[in-house]
C-alpha atoms as a PDB file:
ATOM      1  CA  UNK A   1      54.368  15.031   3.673  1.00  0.00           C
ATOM      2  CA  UNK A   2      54.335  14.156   0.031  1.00  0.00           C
ATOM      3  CA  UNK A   3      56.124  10.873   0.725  1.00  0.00           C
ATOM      4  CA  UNK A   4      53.418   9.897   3.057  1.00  0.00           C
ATOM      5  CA  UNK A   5      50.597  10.712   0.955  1.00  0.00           C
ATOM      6  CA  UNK A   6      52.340   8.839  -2.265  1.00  0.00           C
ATOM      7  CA  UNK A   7      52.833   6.069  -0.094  1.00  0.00           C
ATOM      8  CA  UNK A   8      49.326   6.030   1.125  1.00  0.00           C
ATOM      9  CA  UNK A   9      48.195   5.981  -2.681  1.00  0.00           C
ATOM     10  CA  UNK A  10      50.279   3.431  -3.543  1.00  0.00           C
ATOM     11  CA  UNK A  11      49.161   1.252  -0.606  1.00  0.00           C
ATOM     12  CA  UNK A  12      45.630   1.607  -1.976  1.00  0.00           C
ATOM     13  CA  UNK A  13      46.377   1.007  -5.140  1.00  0.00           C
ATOM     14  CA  UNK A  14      48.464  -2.370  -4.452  1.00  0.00           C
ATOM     15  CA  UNK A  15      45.790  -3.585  -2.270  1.00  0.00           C
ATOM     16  CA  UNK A  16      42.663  -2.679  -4.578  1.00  0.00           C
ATOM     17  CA  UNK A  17      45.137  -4.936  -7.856  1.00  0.00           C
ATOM     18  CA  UNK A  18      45.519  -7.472  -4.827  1.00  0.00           C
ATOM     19  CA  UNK A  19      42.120  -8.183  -4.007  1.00  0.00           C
ATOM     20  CA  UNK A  20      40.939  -8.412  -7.695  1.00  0.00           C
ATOM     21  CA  UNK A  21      43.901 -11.139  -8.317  1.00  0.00           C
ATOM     22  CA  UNK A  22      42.300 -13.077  -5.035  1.00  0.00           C
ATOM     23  CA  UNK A  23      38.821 -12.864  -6.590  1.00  0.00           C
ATOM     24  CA  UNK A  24      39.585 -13.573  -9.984  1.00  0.00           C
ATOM     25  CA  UNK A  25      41.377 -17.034  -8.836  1.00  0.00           C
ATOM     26  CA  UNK A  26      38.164 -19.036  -8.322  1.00  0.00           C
ATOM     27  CA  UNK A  27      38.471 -22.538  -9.312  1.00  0.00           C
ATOM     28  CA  UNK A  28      36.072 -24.555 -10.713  1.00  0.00           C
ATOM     29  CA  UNK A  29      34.369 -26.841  -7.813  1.00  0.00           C
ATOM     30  CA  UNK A  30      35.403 -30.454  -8.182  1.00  0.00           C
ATOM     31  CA  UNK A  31      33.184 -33.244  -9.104  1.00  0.00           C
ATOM     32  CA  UNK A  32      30.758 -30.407 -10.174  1.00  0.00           C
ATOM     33  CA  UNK A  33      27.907 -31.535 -12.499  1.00  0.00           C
ATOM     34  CA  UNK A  34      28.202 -30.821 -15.880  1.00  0.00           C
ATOM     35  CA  UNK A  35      26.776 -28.106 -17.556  1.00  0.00           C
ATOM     36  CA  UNK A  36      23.124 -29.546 -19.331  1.00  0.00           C
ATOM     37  CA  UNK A  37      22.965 -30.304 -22.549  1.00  0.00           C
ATOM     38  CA  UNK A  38      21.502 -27.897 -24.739  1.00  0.00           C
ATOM     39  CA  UNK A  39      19.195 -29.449 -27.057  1.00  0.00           C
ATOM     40  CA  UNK A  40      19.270 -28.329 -30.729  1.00  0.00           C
ATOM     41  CA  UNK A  41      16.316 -25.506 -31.451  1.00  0.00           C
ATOM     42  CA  UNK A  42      15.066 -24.704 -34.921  1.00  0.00           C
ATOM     43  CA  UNK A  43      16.471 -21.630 -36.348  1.00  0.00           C
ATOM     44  CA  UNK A  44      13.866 -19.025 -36.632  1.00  0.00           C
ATOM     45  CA  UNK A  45      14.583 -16.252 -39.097  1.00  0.00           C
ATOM     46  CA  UNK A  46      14.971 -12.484 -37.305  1.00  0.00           C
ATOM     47  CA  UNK A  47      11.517 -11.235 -38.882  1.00  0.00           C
ATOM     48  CA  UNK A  48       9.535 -14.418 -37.764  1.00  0.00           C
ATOM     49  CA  UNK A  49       7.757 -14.787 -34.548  1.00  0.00           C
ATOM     50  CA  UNK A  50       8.051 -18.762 -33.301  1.00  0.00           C
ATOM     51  CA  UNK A  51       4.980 -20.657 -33.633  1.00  0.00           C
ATOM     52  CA  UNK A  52       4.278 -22.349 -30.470  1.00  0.00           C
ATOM     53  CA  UNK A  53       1.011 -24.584 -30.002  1.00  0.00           C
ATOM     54  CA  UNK A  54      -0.579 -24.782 -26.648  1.00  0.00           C
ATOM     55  CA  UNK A  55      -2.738 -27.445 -26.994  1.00  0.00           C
ATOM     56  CA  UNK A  56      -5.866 -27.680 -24.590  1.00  0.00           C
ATOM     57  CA  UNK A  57      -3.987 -25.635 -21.696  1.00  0.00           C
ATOM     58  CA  UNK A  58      -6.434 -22.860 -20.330  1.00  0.00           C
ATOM     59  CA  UNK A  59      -4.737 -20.311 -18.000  1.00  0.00           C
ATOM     60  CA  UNK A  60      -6.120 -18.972 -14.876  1.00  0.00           C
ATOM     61  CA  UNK A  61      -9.301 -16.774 -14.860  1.00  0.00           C
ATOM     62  CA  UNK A  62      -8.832 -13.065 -14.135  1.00  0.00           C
ATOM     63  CA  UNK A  63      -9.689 -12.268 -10.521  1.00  0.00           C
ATOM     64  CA  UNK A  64     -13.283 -10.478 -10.411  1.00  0.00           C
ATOM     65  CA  UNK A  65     -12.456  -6.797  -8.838  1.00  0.00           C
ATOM     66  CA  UNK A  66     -15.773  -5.710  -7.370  1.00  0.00           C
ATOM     67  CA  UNK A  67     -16.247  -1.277  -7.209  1.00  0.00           C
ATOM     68  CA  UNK A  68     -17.000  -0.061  -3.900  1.00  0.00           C
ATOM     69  CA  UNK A  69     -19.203   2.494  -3.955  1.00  0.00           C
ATOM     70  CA  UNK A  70     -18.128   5.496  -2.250  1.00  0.00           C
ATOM     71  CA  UNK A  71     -20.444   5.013   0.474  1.00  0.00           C
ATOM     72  CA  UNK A  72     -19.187   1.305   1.354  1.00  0.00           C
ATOM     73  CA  UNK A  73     -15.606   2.703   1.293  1.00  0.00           C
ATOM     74  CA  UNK A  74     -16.991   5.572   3.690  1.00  0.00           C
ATOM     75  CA  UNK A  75     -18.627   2.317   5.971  1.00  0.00           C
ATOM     76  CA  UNK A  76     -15.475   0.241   5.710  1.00  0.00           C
ATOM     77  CA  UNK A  77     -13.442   3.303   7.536  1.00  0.00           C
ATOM     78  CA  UNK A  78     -15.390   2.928  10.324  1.00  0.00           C
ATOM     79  CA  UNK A  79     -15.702  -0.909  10.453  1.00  0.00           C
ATOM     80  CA  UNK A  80     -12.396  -2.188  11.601  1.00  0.00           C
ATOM     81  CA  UNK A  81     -13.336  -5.379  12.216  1.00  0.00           C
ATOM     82  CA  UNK A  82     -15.409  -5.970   8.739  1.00  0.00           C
ATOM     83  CA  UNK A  83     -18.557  -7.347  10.649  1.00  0.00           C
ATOM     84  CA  UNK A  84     -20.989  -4.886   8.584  1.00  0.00           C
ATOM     85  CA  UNK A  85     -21.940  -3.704  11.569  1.00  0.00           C
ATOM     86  CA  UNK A  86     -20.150   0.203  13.578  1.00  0.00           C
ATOM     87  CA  UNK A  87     -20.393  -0.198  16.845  1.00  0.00           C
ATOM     88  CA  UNK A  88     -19.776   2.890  19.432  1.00  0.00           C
ATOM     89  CA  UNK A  89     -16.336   2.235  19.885  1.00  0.00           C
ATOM     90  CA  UNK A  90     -15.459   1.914  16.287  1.00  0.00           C
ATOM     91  CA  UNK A  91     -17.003   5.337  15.727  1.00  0.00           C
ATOM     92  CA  UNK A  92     -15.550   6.982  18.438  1.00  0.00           C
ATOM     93  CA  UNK A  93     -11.798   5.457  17.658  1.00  0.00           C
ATOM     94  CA  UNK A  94     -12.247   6.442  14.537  1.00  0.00           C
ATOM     95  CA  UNK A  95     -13.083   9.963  15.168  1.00  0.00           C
ATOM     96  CA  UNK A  96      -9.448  11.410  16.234  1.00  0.00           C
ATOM     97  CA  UNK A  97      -8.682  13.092  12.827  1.00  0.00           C
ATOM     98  CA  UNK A  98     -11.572  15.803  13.124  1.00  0.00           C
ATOM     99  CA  UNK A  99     -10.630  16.117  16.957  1.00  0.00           C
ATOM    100  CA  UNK A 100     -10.083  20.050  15.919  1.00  0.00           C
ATOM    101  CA  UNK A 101     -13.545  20.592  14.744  1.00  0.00           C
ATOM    102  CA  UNK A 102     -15.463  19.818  17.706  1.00  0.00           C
ATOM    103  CA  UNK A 103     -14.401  22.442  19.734  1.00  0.00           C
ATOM    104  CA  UNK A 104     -18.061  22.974  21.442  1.00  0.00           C
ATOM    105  CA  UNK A 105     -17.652  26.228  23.390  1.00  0.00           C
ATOM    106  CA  UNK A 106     -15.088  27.858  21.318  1.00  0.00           C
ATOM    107  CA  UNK A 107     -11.953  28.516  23.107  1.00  0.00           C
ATOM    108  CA  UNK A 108      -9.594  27.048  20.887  1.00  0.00           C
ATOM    109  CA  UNK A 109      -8.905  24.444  23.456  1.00  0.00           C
ATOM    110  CA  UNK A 110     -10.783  20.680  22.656  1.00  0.00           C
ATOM    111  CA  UNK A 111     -11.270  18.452  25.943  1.00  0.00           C
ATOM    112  CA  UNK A 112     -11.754  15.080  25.369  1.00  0.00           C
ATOM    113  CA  UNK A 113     -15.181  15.079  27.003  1.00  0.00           C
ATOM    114  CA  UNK A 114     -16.175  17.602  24.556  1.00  0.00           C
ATOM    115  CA  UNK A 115     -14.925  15.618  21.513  1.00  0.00           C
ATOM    116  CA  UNK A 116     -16.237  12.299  23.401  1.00  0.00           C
ATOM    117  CA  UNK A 117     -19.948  13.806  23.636  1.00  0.00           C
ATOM    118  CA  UNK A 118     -19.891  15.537  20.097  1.00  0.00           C
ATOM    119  CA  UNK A 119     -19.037  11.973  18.576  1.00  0.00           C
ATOM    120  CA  UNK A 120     -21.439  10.139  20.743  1.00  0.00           C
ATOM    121  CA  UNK A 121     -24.327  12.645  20.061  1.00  0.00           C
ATOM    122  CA  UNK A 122     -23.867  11.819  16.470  1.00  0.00           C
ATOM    123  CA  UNK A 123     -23.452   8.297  16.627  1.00  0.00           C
ATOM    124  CA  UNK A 124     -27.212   8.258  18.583  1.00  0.00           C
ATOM    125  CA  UNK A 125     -28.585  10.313  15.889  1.00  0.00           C
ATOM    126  CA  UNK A 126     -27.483   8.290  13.267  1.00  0.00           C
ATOM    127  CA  UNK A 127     -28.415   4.743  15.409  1.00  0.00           C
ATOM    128  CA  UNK A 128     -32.077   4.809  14.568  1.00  0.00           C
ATOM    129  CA  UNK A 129     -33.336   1.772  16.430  1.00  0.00           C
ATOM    130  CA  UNK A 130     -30.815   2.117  19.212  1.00  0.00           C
ATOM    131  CA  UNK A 131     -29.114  -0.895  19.281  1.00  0.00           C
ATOM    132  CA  UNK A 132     -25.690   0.490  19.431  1.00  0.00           C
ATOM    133  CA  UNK A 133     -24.742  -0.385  16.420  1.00  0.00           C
ATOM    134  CA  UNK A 134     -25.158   0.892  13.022  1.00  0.00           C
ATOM    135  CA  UNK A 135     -25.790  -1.060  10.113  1.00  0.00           C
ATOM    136  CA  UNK A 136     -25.219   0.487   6.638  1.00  0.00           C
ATOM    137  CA  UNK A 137     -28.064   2.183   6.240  1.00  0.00           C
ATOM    138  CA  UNK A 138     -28.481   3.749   9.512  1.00  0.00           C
ATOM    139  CA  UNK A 139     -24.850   4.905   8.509  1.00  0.00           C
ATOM    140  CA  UNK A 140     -25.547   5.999   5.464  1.00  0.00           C
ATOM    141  CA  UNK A 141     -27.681   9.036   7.113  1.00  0.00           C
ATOM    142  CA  UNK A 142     -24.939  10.698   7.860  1.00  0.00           C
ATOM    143  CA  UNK A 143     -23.147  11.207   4.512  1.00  0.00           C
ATOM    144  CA  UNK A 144     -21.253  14.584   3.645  1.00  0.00           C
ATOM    145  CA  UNK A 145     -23.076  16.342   1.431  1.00  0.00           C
ATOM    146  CA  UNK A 146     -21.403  16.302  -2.038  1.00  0.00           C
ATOM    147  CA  UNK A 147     -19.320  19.926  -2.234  1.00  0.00           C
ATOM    148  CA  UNK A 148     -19.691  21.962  -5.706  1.00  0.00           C
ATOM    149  CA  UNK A 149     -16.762  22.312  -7.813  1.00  0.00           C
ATOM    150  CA  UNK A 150     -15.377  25.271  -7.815  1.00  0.00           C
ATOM    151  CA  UNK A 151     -14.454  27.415 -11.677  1.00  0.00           C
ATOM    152  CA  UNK A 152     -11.046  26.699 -12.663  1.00  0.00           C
ATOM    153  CA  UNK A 153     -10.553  30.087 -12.713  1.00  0.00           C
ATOM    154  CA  UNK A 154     -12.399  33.269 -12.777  1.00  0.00           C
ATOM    155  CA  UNK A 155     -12.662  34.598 -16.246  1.00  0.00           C
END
C-alpha cells in the first residue's frame, strides 16, 4: 500500500517538474519585430514632481447630474415607458408588491379581482380629468404622507 501511494507521489511530482520544463522552453518567435526604442527621458530627482506643459488642450466637461426630487423618482416607478404620462396599465403592473395589503374583506386570502379593483379605484381617484392617464400632478395627489422619526431610543 505504501509502494502505491509513494509511487503515486512521485508520479505527481515528475509530471508537475515536467510540465514547468515544457512551459519554460518558449522560444522567441522568428522574424519578430524588435523591441522599440526607448527614447532617452530627463532624469528627474526622487523629491521632484515632472513638469509637464499642456498647452491649449481643454479636457472634457463634467457631465451635468440633475437631482430628482423624490416625487419624480416616485413618478418614474410607475412610468415604464418614460412618456411622462401613467397610464392604467402601468399602475396596475406596477402594483404587485403591496398585493398583501389590499385584502378588502379580510380573510387573509387576496383575489386578484380584489387587488385589481383596489388599484383601479385609486388610479380613478387620482385621474382627475379622466383621461386615463395621469400626468405628474394628478400623480402627485397621491403621495405617502411623510412618516415621523421615531427617538433613537427611549431615555
Amino acid at each position: 500500500m505504501r509502494e502505491a501511494i509513494v509511487g503515486v507521489f512521485g508520479g505527481l511530482v515528475l509530471s508537475g517538474v515536467g510540465m514547468f520544463w515544457w512551459q519554460g522552453r518558449a522560444q522567441v518567435e522568428q522574424n519578430a519585430p524588435p523591441p522599440p526604442q526607448v527614447e532617452e527621458v530627463a532624469e528627474v530627482a526622487p523629491d521632484e514632481l515632472p513638469e509637464v506643459d499642456p498647452g491649449n488642450m481643454v479636457g472634457p466637461a463634467p457631465p451635468e447630474a440633475s437631482e430628482l426630487t423624490r416625487e419624480e423618482r416616485r413618478f418614474l416607478r410607475y412610468d415604464r415607458n418614460r412618456d411622462r404620462k401613467i397610464t392604467r396599465n402601468e399602475m396596475l403592473s406596477s402594483r404587485s408588491d403591496g398585493f398583501r395589503r389590499l385584502d378588502i374583506d379580510g380573510n387573509n386570502l387576496l383575489t386578484f379581482e380584489e387587488w385589481a379593483v383596489t388599484t383601479s379605484d385609486r388610479f380613478a381617484e387620482m385621474d382627475a380629468d379622466a383621461d386615463l392617464e395621469l400626468t405628474q400632478a394628478e400623480f402627485a395627489t397621491s403621495a405617502p404622507k411623510p412618516r415621523k422619526k421615531k427617538p433613537a431610543c427611549r431615555c
